[in-house]
C-alpha atoms as a PDB file:
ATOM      1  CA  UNK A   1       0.000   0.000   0.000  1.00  0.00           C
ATOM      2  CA  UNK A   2       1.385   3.359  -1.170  1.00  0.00           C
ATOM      3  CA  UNK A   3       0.637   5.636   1.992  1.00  0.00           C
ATOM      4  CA  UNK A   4       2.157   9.261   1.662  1.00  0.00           C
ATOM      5  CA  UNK A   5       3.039  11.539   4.299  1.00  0.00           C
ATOM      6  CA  UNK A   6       1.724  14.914   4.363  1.00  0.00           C
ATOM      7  CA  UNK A   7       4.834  16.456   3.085  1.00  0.00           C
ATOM      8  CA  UNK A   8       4.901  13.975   0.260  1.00  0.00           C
ATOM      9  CA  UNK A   9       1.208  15.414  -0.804  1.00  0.00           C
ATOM     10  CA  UNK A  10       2.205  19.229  -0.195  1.00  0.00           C
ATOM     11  CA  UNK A  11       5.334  18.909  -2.557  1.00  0.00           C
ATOM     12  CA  UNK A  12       2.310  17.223  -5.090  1.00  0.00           C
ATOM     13  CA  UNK A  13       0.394  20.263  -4.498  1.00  0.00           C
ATOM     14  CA  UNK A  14      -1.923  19.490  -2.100  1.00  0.00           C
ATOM     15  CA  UNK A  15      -3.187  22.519  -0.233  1.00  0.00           C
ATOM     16  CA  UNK A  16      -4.544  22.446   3.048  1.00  0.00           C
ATOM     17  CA  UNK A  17      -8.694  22.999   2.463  1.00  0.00           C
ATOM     18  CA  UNK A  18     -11.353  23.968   5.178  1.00  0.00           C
ATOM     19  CA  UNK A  19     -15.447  23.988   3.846  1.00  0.00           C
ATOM     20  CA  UNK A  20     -17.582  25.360   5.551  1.00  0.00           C
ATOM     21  CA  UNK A  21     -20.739  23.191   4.941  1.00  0.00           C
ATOM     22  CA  UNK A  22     -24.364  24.076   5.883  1.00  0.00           C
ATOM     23  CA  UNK A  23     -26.930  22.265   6.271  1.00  0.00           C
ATOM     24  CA  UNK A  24     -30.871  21.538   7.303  1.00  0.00           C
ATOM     25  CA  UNK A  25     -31.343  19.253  10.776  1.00  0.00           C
ATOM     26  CA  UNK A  26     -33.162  16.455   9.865  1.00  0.00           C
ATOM     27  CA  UNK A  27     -35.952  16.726  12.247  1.00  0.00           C
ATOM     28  CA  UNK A  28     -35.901  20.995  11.820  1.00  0.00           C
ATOM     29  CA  UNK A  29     -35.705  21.642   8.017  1.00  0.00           C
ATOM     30  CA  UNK A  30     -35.811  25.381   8.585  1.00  0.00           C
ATOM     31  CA  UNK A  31     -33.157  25.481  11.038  1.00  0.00           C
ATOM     32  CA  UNK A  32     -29.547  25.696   9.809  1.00  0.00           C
ATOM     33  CA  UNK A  33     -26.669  24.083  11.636  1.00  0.00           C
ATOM     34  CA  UNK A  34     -22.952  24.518  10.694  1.00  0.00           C
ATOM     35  CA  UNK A  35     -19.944  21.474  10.092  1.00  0.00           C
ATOM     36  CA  UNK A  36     -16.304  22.775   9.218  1.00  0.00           C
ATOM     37  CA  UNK A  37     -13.971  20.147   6.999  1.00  0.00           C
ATOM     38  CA  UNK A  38     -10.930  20.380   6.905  1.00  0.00           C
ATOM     39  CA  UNK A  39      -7.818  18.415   4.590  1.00  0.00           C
ATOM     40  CA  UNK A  40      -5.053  18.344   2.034  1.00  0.00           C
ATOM     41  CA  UNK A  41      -6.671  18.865  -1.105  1.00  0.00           C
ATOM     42  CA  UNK A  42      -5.829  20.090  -5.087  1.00  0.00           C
ATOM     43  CA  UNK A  43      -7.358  23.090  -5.743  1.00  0.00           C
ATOM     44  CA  UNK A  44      -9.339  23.391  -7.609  1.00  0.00           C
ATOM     45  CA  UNK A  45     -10.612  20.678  -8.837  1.00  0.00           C
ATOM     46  CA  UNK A  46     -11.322  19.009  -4.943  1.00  0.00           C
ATOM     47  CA  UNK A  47     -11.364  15.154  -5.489  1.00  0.00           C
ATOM     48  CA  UNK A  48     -11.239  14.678  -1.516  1.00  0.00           C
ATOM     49  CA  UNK A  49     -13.884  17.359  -1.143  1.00  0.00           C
ATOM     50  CA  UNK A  50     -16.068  15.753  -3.381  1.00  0.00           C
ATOM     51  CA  UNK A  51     -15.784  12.685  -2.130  1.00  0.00           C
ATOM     52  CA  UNK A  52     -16.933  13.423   1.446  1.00  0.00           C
ATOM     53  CA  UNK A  53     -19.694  15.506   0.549  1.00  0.00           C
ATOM     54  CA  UNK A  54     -20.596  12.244  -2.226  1.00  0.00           C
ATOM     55  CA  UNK A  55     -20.564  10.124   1.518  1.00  0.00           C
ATOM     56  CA  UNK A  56     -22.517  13.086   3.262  1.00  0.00           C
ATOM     57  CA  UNK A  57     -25.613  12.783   0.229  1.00  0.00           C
ATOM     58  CA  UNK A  58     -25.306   9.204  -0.094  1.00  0.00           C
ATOM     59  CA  UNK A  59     -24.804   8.209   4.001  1.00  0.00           C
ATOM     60  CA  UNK A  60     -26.318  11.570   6.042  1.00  0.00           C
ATOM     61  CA  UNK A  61     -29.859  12.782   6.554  1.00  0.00           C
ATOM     62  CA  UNK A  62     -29.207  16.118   6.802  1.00  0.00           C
ATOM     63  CA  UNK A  63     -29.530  17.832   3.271  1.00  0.00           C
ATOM     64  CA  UNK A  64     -27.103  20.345   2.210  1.00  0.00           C
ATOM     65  CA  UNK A  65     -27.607  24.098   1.684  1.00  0.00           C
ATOM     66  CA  UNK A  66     -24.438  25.447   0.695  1.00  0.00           C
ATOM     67  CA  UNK A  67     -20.555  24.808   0.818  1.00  0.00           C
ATOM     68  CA  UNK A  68     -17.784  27.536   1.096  1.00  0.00           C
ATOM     69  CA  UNK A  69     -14.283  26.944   0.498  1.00  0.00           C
ATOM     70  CA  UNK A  70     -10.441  27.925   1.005  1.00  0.00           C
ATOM     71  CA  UNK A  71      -7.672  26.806   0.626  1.00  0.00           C
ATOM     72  CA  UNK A  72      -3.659  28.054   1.255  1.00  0.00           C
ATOM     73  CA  UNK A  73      -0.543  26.742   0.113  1.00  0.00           C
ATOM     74  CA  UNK A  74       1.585  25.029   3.579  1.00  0.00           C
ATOM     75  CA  UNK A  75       4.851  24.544   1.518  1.00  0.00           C
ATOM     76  CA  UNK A  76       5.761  27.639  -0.482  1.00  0.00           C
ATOM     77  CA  UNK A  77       9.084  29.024  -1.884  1.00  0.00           C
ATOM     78  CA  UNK A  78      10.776  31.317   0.570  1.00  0.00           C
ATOM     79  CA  UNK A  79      11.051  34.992   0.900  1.00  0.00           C
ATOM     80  CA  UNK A  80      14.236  37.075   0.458  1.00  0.00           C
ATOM     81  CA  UNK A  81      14.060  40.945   0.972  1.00  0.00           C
ATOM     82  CA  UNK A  82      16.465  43.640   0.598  1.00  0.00           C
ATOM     83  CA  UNK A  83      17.010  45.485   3.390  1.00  0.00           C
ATOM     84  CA  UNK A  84      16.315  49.578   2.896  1.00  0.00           C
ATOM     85  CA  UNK A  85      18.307  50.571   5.999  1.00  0.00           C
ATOM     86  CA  UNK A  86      20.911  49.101   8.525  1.00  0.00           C
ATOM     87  CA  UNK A  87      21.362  51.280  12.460  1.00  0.00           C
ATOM     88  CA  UNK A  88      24.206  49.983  14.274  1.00  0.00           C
ATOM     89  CA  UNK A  89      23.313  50.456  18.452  1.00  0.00           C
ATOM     90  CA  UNK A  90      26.941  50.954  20.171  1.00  0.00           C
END
């Protein structure tokens, strides 16, 4: 089995991805409740995304309203800056 670290997936680009997912209670249709997700996913295509909320229609009674995503690179090149000034303290 071909298991890969987290670093492994971030170097892949795998970003790290939070939904926010609403959704009606089961028993209170009107009422909204709230369920934040959060993993490494591609942007933006989502295949890990999509598969949970595939598993939340197929599995879950609660039917969803609406999704909102993000999603930020962990591993990115490094920064370099010229300094404007240098003070030397004595």
């Amino acid at each position: 089995m071909n298991v890969q670290t987290q670093m492994q997936r971030q170097l892949k680009g795998y970003r790290l991805t939070t939904a926010e997912i609403l959704y009606h209670l089961p028993d209170h249709p009107a009422v909204l409740q709230s369920y934040t997700w959060q993993n490494l996913d591609i942007a933006p295509e989502y295949p890990e995304l999509h598969h949970f909320l595939d598993f939340w229609m197929r599995e879950l009674e609660g039917k969803l309203h609406s999704v909102r995503v993000g999603s930020v690179d962990l591993v990115t090149p490094g920064r370099w800056q010229h300094a404007d000034h240098v003070f030397r303290l004595h």
